[in-house]
C-alpha atoms as a PDB file:
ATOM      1  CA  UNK A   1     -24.430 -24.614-103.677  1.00  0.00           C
ATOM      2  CA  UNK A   2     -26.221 -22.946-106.247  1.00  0.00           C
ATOM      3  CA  UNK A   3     -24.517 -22.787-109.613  1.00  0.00           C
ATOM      4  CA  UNK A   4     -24.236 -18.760-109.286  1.00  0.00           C
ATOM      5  CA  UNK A   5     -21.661 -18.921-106.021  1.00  0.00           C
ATOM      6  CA  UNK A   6     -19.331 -21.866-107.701  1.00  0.00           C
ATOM      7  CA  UNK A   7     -19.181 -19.558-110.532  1.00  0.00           C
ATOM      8  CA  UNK A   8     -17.948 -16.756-108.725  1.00  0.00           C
ATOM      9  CA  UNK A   9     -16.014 -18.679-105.976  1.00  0.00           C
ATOM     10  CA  UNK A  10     -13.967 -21.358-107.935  1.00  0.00           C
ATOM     11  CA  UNK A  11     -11.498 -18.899-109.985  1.00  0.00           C
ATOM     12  CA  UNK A  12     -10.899 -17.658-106.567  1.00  0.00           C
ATOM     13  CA  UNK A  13     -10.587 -21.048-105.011  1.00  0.00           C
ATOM     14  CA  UNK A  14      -8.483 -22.259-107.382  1.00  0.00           C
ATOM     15  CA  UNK A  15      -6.263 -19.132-107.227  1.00  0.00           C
ATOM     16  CA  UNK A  16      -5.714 -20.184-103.379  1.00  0.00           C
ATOM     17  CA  UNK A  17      -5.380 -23.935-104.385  1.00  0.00           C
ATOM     18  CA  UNK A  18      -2.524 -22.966-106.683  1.00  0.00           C
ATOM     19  CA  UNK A  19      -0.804 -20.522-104.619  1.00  0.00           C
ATOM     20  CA  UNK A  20      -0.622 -23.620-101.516  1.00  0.00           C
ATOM     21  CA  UNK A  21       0.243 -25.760-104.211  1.00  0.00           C
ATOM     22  CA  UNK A  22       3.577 -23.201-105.365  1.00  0.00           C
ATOM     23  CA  UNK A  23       4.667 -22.819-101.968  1.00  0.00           C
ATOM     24  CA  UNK A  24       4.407 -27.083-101.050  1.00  0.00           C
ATOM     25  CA  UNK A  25       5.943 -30.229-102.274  1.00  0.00           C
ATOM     26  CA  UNK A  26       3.473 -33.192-102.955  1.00  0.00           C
ATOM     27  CA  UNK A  27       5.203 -36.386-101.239  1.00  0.00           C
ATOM     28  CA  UNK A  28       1.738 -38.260-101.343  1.00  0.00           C
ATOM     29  CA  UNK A  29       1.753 -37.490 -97.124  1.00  0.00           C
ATOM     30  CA  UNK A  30       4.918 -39.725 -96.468  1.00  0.00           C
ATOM     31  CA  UNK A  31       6.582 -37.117 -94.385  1.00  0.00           C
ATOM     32  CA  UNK A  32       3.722 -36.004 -92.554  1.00  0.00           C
ATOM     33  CA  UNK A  33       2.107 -39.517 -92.085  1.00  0.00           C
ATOM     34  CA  UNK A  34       5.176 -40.049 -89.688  1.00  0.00           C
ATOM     35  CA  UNK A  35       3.764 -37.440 -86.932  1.00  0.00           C
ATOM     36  CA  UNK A  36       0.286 -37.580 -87.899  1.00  0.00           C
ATOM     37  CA  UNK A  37      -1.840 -40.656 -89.240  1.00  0.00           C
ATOM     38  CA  UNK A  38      -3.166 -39.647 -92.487  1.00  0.00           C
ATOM     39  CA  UNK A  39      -6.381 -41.295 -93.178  1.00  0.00           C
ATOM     40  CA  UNK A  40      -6.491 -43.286 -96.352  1.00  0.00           C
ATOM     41  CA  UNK A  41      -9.436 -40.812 -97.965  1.00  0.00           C
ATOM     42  CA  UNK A  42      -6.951 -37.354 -96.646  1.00  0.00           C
ATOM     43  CA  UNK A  43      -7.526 -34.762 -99.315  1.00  0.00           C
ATOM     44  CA  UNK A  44      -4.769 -33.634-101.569  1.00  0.00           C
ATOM     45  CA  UNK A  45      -3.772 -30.753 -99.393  1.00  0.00           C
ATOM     46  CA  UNK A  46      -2.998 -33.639 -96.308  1.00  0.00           C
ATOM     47  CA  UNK A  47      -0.427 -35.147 -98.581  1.00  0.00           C
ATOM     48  CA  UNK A  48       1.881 -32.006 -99.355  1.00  0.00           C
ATOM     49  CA  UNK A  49       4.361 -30.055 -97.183  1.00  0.00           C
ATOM     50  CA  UNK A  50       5.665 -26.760 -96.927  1.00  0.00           C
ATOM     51  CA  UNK A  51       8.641 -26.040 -99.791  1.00  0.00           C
ATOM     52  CA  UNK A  52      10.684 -24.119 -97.497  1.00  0.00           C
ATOM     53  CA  UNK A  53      11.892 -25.861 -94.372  1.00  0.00           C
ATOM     54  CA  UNK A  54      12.612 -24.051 -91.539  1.00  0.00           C
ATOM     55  CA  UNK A  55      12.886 -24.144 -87.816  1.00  0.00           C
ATOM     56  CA  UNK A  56      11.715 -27.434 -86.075  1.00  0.00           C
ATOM     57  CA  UNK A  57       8.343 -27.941 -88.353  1.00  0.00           C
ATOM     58  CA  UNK A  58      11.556 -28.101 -91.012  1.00  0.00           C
ATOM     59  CA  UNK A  59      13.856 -30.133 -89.059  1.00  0.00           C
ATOM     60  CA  UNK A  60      11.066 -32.801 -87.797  1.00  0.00           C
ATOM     61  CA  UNK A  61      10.282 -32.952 -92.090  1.00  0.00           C
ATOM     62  CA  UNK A  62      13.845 -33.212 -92.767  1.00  0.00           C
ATOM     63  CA  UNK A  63      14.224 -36.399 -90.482  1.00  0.00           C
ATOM     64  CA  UNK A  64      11.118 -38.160 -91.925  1.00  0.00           C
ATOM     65  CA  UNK A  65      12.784 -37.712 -95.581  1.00  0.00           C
ATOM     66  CA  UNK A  66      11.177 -34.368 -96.598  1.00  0.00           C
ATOM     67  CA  UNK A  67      13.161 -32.286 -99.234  1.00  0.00           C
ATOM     68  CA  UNK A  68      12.597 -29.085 -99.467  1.00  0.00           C
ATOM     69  CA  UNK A  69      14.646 -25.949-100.218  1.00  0.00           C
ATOM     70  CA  UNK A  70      16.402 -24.242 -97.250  1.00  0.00           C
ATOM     71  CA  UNK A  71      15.115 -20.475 -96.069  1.00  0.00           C
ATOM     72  CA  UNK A  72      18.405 -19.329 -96.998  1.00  0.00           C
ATOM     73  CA  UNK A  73      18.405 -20.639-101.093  1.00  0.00           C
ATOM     74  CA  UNK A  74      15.125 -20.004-101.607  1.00  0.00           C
END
């Protein structure tokens, strides 16, 4: 890309990167690696899960040693 659209797209970018990164927990892809293989090069985004657990997406995390905060605290 030419340096004129990173400088207008990464404050943007990185606006979105923080906002995942508020609303996720960074267990370096141990809970998720038990339901899906994480490659060994998986981006920093593979390696996180959501904050809030909830339903069976937060049950399933729960069992493979996620912590997160429950809907109801948060």
């Amino acid at each position: 890309m030419d340096e004129h659209i990173v400088q207008l797209w990464t404050p943007q970018i990185k606006a979105l990167d923080d906002r995942y990164k508020a609303a996720t927990v960074d267990d370096d892809g141990q809970a998720l690696d038990q339901f899906h293989k994480l490659p060994d090069t998986a981006l920093w985004w593979w390696r996180r899960h959501p904050r809030i657990l909830t339903g069976d997406l937060g049950r399933s995390l729960r069992s493979a040693g996620a912590i997160g905060t429950d809907p109801d605290t948060a």
